[in-house]
Every structure is written in structure tokens, then in C-alpha cells.
N, C-alpha and C. Protein backbone atom coordinates (compact mmCIF):
# COMPACT_ATOMS: atom_id res chain seq x y z
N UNK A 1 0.86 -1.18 0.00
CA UNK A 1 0.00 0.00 0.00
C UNK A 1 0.89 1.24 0.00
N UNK A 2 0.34 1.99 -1.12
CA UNK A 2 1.57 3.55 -0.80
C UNK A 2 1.47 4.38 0.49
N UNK A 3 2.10 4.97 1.04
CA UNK A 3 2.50 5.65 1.70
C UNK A 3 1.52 6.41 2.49
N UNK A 4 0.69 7.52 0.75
CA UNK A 4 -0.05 8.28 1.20
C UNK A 4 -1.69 7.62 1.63
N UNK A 5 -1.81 6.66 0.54
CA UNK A 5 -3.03 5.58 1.11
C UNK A 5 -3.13 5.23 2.48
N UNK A 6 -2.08 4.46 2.61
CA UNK A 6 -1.88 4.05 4.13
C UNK A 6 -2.60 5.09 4.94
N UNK A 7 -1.31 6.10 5.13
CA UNK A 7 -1.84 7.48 5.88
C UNK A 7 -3.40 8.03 5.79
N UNK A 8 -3.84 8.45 4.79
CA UNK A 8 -5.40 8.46 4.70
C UNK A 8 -6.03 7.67 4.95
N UNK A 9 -5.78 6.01 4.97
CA UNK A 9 -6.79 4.70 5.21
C UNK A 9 -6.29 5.15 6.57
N UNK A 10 -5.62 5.41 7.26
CA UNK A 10 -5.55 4.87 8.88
C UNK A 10 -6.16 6.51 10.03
N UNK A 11 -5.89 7.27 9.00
CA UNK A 11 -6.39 8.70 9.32
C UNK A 11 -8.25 8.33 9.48
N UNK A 12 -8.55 7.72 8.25
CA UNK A 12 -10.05 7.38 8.24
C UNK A 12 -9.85 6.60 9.12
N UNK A 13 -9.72 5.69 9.62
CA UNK A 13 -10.05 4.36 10.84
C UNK A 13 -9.52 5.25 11.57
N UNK A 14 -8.59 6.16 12.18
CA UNK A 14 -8.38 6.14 13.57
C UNK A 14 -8.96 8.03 13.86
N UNK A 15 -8.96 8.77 12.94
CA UNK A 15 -9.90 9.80 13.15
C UNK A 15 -8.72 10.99 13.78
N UNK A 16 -8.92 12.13 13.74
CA UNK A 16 -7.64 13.52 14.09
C UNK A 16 -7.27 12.59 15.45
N UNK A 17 -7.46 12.32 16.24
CA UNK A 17 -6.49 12.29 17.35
C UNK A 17 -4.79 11.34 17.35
N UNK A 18 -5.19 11.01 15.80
CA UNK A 18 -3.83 10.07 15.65
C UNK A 18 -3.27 10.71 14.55
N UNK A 19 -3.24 12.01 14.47
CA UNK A 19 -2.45 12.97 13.71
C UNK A 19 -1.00 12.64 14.20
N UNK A 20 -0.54 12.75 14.82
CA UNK A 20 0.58 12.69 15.70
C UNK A 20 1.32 11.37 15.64
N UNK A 21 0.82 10.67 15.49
CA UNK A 21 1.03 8.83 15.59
C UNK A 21 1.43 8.68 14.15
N UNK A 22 0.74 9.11 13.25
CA UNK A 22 0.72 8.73 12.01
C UNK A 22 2.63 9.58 11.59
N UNK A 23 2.06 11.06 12.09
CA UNK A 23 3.22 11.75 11.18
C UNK A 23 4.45 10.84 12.38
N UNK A 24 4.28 10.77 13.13
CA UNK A 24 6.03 10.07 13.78
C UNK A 24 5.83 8.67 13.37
N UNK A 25 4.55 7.65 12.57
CA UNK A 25 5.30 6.71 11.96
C UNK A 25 6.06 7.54 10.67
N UNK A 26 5.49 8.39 9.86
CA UNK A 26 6.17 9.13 8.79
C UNK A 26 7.43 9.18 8.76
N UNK A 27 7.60 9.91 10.05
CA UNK A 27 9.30 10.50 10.25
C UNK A 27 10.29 9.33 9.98
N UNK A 28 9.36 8.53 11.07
CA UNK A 28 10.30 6.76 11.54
C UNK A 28 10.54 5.75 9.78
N UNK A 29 9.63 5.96 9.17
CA UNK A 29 9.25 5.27 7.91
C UNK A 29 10.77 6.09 6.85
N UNK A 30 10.40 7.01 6.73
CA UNK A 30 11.92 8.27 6.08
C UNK A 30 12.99 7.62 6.69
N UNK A 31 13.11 7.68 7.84
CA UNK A 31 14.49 8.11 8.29
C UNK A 31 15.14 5.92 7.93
N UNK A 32 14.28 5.20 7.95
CA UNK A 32 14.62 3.90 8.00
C UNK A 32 14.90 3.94 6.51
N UNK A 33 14.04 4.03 5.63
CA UNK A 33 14.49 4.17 4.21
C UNK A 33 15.65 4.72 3.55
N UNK A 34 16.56 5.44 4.90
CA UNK A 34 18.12 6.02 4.53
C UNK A 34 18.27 7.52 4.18
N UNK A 35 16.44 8.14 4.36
CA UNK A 35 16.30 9.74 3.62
C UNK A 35 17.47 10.26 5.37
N UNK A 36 18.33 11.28 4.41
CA UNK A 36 19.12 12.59 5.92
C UNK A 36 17.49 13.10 5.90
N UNK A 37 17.92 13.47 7.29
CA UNK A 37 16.81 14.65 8.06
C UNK A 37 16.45 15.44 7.26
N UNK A 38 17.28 16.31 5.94
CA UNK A 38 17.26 17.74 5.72
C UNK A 38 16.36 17.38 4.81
N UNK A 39 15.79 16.20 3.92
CA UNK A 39 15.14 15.59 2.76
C UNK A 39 13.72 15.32 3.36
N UNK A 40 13.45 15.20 5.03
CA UNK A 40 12.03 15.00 4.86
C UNK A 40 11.24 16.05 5.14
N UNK A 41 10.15 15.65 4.08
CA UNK A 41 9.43 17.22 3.90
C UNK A 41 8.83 18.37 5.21
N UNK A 42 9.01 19.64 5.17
CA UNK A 42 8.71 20.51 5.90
C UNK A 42 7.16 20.90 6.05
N UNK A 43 7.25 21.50 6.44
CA UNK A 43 5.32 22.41 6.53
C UNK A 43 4.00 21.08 6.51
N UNK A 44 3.05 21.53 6.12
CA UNK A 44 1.95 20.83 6.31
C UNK A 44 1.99 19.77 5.35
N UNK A 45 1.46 18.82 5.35
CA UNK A 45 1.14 17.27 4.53
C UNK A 45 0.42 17.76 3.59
N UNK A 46 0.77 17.70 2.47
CA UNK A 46 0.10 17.74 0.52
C UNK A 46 -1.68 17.63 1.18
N UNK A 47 -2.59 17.76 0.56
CA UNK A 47 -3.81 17.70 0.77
C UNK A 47 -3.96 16.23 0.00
N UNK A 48 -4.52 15.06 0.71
CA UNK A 48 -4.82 14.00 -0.34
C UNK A 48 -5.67 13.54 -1.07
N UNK A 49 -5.59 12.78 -2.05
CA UNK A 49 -6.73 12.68 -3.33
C UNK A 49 -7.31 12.10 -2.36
N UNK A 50 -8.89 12.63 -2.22
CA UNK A 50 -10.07 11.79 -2.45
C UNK A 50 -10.15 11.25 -0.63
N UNK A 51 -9.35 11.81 -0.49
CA UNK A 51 -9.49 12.13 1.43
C UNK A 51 -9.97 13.12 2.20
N UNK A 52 -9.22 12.78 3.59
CA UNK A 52 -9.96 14.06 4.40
C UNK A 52 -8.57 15.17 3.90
N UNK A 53 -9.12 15.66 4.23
CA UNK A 53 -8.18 16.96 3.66
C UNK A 53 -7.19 17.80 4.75
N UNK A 54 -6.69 18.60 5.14
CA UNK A 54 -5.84 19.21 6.60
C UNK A 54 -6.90 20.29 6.94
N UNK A 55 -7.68 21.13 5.82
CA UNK A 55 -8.59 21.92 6.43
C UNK A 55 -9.77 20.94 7.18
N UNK A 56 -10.37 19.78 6.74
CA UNK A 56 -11.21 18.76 7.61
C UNK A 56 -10.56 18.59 8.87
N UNK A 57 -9.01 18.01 9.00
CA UNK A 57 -8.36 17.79 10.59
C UNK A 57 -8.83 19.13 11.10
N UNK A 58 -8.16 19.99 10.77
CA UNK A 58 -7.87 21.17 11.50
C UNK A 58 -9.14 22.03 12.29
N UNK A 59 -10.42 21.80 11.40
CA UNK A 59 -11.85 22.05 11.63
C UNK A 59 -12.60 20.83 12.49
N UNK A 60 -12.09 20.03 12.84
CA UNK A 60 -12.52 18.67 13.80
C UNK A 60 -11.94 18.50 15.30
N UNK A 61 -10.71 19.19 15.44
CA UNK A 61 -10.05 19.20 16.45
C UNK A 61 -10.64 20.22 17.19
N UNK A 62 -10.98 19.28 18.49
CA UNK A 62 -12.22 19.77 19.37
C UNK A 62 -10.41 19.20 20.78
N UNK A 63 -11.02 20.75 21.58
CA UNK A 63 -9.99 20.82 22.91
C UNK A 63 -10.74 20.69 23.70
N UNK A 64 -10.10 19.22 24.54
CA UNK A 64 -10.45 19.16 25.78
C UNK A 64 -10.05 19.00 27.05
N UNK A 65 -10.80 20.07 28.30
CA UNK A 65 -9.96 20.42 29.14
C UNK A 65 -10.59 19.44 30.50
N UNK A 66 -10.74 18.23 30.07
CA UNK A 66 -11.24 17.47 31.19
C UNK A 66 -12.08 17.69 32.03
N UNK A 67 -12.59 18.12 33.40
CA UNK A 67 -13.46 18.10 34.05
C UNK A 67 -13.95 19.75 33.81
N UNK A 68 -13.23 20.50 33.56
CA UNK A 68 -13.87 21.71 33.38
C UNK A 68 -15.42 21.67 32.31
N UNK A 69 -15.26 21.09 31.52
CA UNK A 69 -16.26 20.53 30.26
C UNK A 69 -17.46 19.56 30.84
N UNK A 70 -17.43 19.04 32.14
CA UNK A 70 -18.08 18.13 32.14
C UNK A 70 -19.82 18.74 32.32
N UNK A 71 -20.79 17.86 30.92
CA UNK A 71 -21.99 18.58 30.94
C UNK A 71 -22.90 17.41 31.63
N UNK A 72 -22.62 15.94 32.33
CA UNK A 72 -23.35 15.33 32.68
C UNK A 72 -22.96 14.76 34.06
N UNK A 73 -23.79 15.04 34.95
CA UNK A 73 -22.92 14.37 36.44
C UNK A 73 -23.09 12.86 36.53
N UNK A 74 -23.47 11.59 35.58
CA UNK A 74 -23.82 10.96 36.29
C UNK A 74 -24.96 10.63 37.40
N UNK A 75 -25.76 11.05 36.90
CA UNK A 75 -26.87 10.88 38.06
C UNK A 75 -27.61 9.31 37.55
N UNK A 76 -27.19 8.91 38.88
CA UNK A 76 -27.19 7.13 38.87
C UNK A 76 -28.61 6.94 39.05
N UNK A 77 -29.55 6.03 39.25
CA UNK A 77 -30.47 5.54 39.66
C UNK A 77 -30.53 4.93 40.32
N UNK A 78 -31.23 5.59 41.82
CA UNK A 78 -31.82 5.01 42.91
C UNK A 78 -32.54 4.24 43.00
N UNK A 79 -32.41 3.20 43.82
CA UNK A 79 -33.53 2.69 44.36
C UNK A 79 -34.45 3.43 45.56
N UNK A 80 -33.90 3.98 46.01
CA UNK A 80 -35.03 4.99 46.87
C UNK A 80 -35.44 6.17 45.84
N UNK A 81 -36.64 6.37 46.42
CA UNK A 81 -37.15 7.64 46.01
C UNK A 81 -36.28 8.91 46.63
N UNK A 82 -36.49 10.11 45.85
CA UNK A 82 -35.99 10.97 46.81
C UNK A 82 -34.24 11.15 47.18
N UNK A 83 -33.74 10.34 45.73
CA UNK A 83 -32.39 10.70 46.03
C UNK A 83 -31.88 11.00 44.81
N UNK A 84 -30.75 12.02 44.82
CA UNK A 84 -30.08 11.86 43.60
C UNK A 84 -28.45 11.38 44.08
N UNK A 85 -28.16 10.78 43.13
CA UNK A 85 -27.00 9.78 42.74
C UNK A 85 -25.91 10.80 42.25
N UNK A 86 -25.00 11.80 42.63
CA UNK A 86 -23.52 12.10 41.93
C UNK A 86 -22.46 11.09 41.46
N UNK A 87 -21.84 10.41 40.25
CA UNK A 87 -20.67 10.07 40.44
C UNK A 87 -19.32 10.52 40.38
N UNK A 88 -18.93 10.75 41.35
CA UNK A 88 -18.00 11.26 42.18
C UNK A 88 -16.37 11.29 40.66
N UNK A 89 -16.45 10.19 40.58
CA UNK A 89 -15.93 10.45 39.06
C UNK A 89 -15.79 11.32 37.97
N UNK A 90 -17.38 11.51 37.74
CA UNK A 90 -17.17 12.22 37.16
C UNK A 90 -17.48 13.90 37.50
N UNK A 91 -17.57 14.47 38.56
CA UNK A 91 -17.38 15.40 39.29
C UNK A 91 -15.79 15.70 39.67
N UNK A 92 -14.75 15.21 39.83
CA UNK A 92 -13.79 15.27 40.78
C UNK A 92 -12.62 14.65 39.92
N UNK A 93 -11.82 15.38 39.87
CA UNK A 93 -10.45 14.38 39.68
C UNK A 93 -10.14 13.59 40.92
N UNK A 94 -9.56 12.48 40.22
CA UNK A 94 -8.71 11.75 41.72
C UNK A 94 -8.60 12.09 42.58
N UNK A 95 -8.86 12.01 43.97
CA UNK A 95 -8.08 12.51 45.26
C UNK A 95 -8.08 14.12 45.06
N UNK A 96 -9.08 14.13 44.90
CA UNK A 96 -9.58 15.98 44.94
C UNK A 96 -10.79 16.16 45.46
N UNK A 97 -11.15 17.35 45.65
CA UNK A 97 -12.68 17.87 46.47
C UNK A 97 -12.70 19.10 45.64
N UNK A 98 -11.90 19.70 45.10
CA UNK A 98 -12.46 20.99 44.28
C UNK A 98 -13.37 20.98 43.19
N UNK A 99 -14.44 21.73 43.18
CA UNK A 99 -15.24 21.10 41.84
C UNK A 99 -15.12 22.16 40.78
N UNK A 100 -15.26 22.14 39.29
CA UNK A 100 -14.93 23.18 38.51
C UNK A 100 -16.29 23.73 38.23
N UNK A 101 -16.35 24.84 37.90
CA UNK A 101 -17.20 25.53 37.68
C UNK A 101 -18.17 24.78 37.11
N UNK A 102 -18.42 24.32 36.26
CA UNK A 102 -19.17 23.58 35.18
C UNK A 102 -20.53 23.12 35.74
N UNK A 103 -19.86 21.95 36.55
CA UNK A 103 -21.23 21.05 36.86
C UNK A 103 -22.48 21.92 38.22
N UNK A 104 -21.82 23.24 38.01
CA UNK A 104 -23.36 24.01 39.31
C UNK A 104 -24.60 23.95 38.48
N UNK A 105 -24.79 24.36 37.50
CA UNK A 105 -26.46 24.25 36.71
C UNK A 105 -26.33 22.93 36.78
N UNK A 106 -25.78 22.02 36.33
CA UNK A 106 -26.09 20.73 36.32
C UNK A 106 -26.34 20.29 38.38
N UNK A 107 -25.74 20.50 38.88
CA UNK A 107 -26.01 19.69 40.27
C UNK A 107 -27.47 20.70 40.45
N UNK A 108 -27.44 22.12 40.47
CA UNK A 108 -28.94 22.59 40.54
C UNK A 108 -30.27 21.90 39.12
N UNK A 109 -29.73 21.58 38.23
CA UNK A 109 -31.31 20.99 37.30
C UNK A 109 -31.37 20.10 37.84
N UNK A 110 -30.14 18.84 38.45
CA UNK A 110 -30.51 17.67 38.82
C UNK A 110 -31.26 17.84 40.46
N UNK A 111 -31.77 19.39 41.20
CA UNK A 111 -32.40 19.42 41.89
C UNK A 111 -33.51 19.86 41.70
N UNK A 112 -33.88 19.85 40.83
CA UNK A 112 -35.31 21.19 40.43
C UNK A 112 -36.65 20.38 41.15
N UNK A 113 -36.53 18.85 41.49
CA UNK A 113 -37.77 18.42 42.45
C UNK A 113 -37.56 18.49 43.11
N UNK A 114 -36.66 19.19 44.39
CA UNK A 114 -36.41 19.19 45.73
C UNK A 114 -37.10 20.15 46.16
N UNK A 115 -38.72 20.23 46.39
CA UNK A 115 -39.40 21.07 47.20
C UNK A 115 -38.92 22.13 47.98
N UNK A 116 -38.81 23.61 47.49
CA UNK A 116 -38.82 24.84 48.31
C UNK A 116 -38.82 24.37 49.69
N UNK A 117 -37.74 24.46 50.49
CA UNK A 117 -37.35 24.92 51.47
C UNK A 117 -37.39 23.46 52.56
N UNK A 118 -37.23 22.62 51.26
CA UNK A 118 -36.70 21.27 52.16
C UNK A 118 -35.13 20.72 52.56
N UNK A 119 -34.90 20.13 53.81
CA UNK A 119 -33.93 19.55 54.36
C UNK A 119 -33.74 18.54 53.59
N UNK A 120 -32.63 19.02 53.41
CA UNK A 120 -31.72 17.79 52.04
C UNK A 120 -30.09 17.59 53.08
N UNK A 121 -30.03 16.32 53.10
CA UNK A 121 -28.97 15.49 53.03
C UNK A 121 -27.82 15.52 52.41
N UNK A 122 -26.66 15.82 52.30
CA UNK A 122 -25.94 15.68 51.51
C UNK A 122 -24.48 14.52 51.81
N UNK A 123 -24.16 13.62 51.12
CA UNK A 123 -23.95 12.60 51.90
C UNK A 123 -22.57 12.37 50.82
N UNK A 124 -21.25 12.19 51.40
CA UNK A 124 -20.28 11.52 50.49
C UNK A 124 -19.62 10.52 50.70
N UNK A 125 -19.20 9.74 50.14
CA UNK A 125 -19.20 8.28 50.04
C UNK A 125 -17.67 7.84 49.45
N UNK A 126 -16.69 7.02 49.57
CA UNK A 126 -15.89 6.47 48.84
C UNK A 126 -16.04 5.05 48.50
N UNK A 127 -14.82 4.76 48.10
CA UNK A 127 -15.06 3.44 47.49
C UNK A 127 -14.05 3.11 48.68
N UNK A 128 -13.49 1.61 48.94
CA UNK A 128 -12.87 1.24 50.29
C UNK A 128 -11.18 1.17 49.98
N UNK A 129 -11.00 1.76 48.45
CA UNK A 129 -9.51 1.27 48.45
C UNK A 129 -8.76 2.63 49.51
N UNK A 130 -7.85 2.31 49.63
CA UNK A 130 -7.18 3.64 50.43
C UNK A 130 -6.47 4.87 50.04
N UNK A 131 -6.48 6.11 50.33
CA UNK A 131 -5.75 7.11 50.00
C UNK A 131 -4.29 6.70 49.85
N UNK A 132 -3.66 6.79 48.95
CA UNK A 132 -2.61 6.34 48.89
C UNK A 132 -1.80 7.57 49.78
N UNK A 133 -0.91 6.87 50.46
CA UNK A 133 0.13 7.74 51.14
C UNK A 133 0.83 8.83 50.97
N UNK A 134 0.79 9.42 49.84
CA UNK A 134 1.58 10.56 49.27
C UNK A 134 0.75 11.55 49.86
N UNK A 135 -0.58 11.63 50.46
CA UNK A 135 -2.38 12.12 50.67
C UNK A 135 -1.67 12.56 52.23
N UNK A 136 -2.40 13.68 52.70
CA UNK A 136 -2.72 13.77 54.16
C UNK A 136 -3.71 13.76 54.48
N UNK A 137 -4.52 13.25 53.82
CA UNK A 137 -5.76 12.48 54.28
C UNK A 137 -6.53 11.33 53.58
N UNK A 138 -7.76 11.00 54.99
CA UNK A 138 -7.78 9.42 54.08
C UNK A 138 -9.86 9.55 53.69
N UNK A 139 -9.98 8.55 53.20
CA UNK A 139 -11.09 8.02 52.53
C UNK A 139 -12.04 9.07 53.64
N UNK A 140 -12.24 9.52 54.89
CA UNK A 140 -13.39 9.99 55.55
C UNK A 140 -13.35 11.75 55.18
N UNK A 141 -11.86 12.03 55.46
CA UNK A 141 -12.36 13.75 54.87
C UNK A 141 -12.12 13.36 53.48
N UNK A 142 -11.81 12.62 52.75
CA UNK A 142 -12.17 12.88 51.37
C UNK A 142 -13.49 12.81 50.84
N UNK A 143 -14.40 12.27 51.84
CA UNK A 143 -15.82 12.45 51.75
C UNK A 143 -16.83 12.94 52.02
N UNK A 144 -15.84 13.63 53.33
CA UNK A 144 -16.72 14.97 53.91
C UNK A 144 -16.14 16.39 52.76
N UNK A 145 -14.80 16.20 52.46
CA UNK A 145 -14.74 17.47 51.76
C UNK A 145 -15.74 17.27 50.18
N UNK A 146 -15.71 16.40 49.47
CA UNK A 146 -17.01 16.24 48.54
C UNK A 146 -18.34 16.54 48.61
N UNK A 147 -18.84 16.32 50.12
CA UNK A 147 -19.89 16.61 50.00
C UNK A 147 -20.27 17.94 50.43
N UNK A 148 -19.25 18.59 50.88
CA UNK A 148 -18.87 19.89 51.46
C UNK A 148 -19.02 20.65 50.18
N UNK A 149 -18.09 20.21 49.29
CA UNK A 149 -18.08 21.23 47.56
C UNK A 149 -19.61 21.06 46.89
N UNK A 150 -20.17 19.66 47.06
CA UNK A 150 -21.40 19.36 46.38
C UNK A 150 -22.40 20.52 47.10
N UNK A 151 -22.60 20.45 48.65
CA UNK A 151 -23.46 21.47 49.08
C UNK A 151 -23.01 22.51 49.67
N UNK A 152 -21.90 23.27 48.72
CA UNK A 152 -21.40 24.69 48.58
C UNK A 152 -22.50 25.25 47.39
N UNK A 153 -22.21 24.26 46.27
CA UNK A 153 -23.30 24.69 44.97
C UNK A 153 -24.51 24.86 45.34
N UNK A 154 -24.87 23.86 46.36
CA UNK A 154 -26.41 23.93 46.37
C UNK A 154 -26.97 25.13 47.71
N UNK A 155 -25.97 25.54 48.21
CA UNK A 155 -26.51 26.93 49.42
C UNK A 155 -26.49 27.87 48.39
N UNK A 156 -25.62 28.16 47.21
CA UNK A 156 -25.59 28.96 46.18
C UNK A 156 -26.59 29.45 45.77
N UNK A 157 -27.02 28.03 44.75
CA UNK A 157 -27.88 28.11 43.94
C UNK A 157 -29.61 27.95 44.15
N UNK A 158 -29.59 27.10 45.34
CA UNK A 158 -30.86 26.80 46.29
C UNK A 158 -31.01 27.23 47.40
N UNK A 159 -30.31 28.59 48.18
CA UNK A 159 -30.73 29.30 49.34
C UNK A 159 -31.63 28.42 50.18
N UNK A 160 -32.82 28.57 49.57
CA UNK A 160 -34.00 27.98 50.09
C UNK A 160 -33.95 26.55 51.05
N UNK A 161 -33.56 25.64 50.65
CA UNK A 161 -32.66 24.45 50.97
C UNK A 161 -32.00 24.04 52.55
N UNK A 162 -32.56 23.48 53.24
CA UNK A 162 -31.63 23.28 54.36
C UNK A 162 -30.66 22.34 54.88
N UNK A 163 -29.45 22.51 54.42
CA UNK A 163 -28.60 21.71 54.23
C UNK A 163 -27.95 20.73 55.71
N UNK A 164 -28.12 19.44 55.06
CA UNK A 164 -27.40 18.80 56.25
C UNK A 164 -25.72 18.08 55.67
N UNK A 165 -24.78 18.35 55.74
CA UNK A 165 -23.78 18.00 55.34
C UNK A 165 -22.69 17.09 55.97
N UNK A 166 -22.36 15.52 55.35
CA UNK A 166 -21.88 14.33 55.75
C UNK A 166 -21.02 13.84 55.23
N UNK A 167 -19.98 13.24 55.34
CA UNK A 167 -18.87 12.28 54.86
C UNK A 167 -19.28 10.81 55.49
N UNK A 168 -18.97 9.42 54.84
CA UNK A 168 -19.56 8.66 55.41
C UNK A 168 -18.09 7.39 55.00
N UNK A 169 -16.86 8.20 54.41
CA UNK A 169 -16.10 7.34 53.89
C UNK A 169 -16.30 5.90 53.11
N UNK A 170 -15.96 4.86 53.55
CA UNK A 170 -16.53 3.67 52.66
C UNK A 170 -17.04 2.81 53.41
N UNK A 171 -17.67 3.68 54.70
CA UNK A 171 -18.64 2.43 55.61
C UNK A 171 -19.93 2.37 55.40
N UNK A 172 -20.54 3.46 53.92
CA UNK A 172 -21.88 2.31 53.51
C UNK A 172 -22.14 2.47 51.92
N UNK A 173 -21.06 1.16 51.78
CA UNK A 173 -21.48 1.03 49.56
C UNK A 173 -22.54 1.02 49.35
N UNK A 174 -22.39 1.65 48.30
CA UNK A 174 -24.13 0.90 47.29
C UNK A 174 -23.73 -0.49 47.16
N UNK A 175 -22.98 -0.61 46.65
CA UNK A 175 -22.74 -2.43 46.17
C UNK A 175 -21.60 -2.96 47.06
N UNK A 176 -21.73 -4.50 46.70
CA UNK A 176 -20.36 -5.07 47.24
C UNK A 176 -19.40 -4.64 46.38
N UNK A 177 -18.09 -4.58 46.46
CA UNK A 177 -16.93 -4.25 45.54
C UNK A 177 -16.49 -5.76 45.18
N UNK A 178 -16.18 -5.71 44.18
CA UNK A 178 -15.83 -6.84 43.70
C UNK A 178 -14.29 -6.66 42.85
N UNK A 179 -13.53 -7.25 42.93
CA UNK A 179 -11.68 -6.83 42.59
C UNK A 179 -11.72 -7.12 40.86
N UNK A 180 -12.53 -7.89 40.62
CA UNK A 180 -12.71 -8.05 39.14
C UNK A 180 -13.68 -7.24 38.08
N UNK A 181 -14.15 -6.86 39.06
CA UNK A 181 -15.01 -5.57 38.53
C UNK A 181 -14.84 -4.33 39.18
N UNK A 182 -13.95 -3.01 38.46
CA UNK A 182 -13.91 -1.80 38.81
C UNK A 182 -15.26 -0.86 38.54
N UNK A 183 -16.03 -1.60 38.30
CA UNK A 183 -17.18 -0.67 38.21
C UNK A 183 -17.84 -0.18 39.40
N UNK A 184 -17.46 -1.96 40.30
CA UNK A 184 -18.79 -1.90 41.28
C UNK A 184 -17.55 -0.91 42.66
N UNK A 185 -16.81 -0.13 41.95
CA UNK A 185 -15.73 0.56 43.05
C UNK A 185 -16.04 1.73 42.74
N UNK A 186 -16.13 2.08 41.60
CA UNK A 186 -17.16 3.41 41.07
C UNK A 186 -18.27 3.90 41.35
N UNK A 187 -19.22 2.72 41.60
CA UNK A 187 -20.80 2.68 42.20
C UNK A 187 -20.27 3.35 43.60
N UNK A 188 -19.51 3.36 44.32
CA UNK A 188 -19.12 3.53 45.45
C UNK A 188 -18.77 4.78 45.95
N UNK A 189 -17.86 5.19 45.12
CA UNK A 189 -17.92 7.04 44.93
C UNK A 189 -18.61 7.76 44.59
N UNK A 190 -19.53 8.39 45.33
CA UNK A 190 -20.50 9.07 44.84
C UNK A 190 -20.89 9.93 45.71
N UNK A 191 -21.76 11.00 46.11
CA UNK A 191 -22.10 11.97 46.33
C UNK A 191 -23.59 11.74 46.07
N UNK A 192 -24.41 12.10 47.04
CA UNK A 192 -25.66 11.65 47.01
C UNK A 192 -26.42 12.33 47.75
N UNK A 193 -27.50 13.01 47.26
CA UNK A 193 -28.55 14.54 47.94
C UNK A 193 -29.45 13.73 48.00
N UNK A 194 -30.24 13.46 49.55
CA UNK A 194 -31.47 13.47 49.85
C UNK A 194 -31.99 14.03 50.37
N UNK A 195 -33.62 13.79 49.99
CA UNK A 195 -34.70 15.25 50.53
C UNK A 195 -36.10 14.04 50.49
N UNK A 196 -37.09 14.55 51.20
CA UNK A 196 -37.79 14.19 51.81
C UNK A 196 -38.23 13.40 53.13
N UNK A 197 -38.75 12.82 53.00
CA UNK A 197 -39.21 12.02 54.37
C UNK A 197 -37.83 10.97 54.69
């Protein structure tokens, strides 16, 4: 397969984020074939027949700044009524409690049934593995400070609201954890607003 085929067939299967991959097999592909440095080509890649083109990459490349962006919290499904589900995941980097701007309309729409001027719960949770040691603290303020940031947003944005605020570390999972499944360690981190009875 030529060169430039290749490059466009694998550009199509692997899509802009393997811009980078492709041109350093390029470089690696030249420099093995015996081309000096000064011979492989400069500036942008030829536009190719009957491909995506560099104005298509260049117009596709979408920046992302990780949790700052995040437009969905995860809101898990309860089995009780009357609760909403945060995953802590996707709220929080690792071994953090700061939350980014982003997810406040989202933690307030995911309250819009919490009845005017009800006592809500706010409850944080880990999963049971341990703060790793590099940490000066372990699994219990990492769950009081979560739920601390979760109902910072909500005195904000819901005044009305009477907040009760908890860390509960990893003494009550949703699920059992299971070592072969990292999911059910995920189910575990979470952040969780209740209101009503």
C-alpha cells in the first residue's frame, strides 16, 4: 500500500487524534528508508486525493480540558425515592474535592424536584480502596470534603434548601466491591442529595 493511502486509510479508521502517531510513523518510515533529516518534507502534509483533507483535521479538532467541560454528572439511579445519585468520578479528579465551575447548573437541574425549602442530606461516600500515602488524608475527609463542595453549589444556587452536610467514607457502599469488577468501586464514589421524608 503507498504511503499516502496508508496514511489516509488509517487517518479514516483512527480519526484527528492520531495525527501525531501517524506523522512520527512518517518520520520513523523516512528516516529507515536512509532519507538525511534535511530531505524530509517541511510544513503541512500535501492535501490527499479523495481524502480528508488538513482543512477537515484542522476544523474537527475539538480541545479538551477534562473536568472543566463536564456537561453530565452521572446521576445514577436510585432505588429509593428521593435521592439523587452524583458520580463522584465524574465530578472530581482523583483525590480531589475541588469542583470546577461547570457542573453548578447541572447539580442545581438535577435538583429542580427538591421542594422549596426542604432539608436535604448531603452525603459523600468512597469506594474502600485507600488514600494512597503521598495524601494527608484518608477516605473519611475525602468524603466529607465532597460533599462539602457538592453542598457549597447547592446553598448557592438553592438558598432555600436546608442543608445537612456528611462524609460517610466507605462504611456504607451501594454495592459489594468486587476486585474483578472496577465498576462496582465506582458505584461507590459518589455523592448523594437526599430530601424528603
Amino acid at each position: 500500500m503507498a504511503a499516502r493511502t496508508w496514511r489516509t486509510h488509517l487517518l479514516s479508521a483512527l480519526g484527528a487524534g492520531s495525527i501525531v502517531a501517524v506523522a512520527s510513523v512518517g518520520l520513523a518510515s523516512a528516516a529507515q528508508a536512509g532519507q538525511a533529516e534535511d530531505e524530509i518534507p517541511q510544513g503541512p502534509p500535501p492535501e490527499p486525493e479523495g481524502g480528508i483533507s488538513q482543512g477537515d483535521l484542522d476544523s474537527s479538532i475539538i480541545v479538551w480540558s477534562g473536568h472543566d467541560n463536564v456537561t453530565e454528572l452521572g446521576d445514577s439511579e436510585s432505588e429509593e425515592e428521593d435521592v439523587v445519585v452524583l458520580e463522584t468520578d465524574l465530578l472530581f479528579s482523583a483525590m480531589e474535592w475541588d469542583l470546577p465551575e461547570s457542573p453548578a447548573a447541572s447539580i442545581t437541574a438535577l435538583t429542580e424536584e427538591v421542594p422549596e425549602g426542604a432539608v436535604v442530606d448531603v452525603h459523600g461516600h468512597t469506594d474502600s480502596n485507600p488514600v494512597p500515602e503521598a495524601h494527608d488524608f484518608d477516605n473519611q475527609e475525602l468524603s466529607e470534603r465532597r460533599a462539602e463542595a457538592v453542598a457549597d453549589v447547592l446553598e448557592e444556587e438553592r438558598p432555600d434548601l436546608e442543608l445537612d452536610v456528611e462524609g460517610f467514607g466507605d462504611e456504607e457502599p451501594a454495592v459489594t466491591e468486587d476486585d474483578d469488577d472496577p465498576s462496582t468501586f465506582a458505584a461507590n464514589r459518589r455523592v448523594e442529595i437526599r430530601y424528603g421524608d
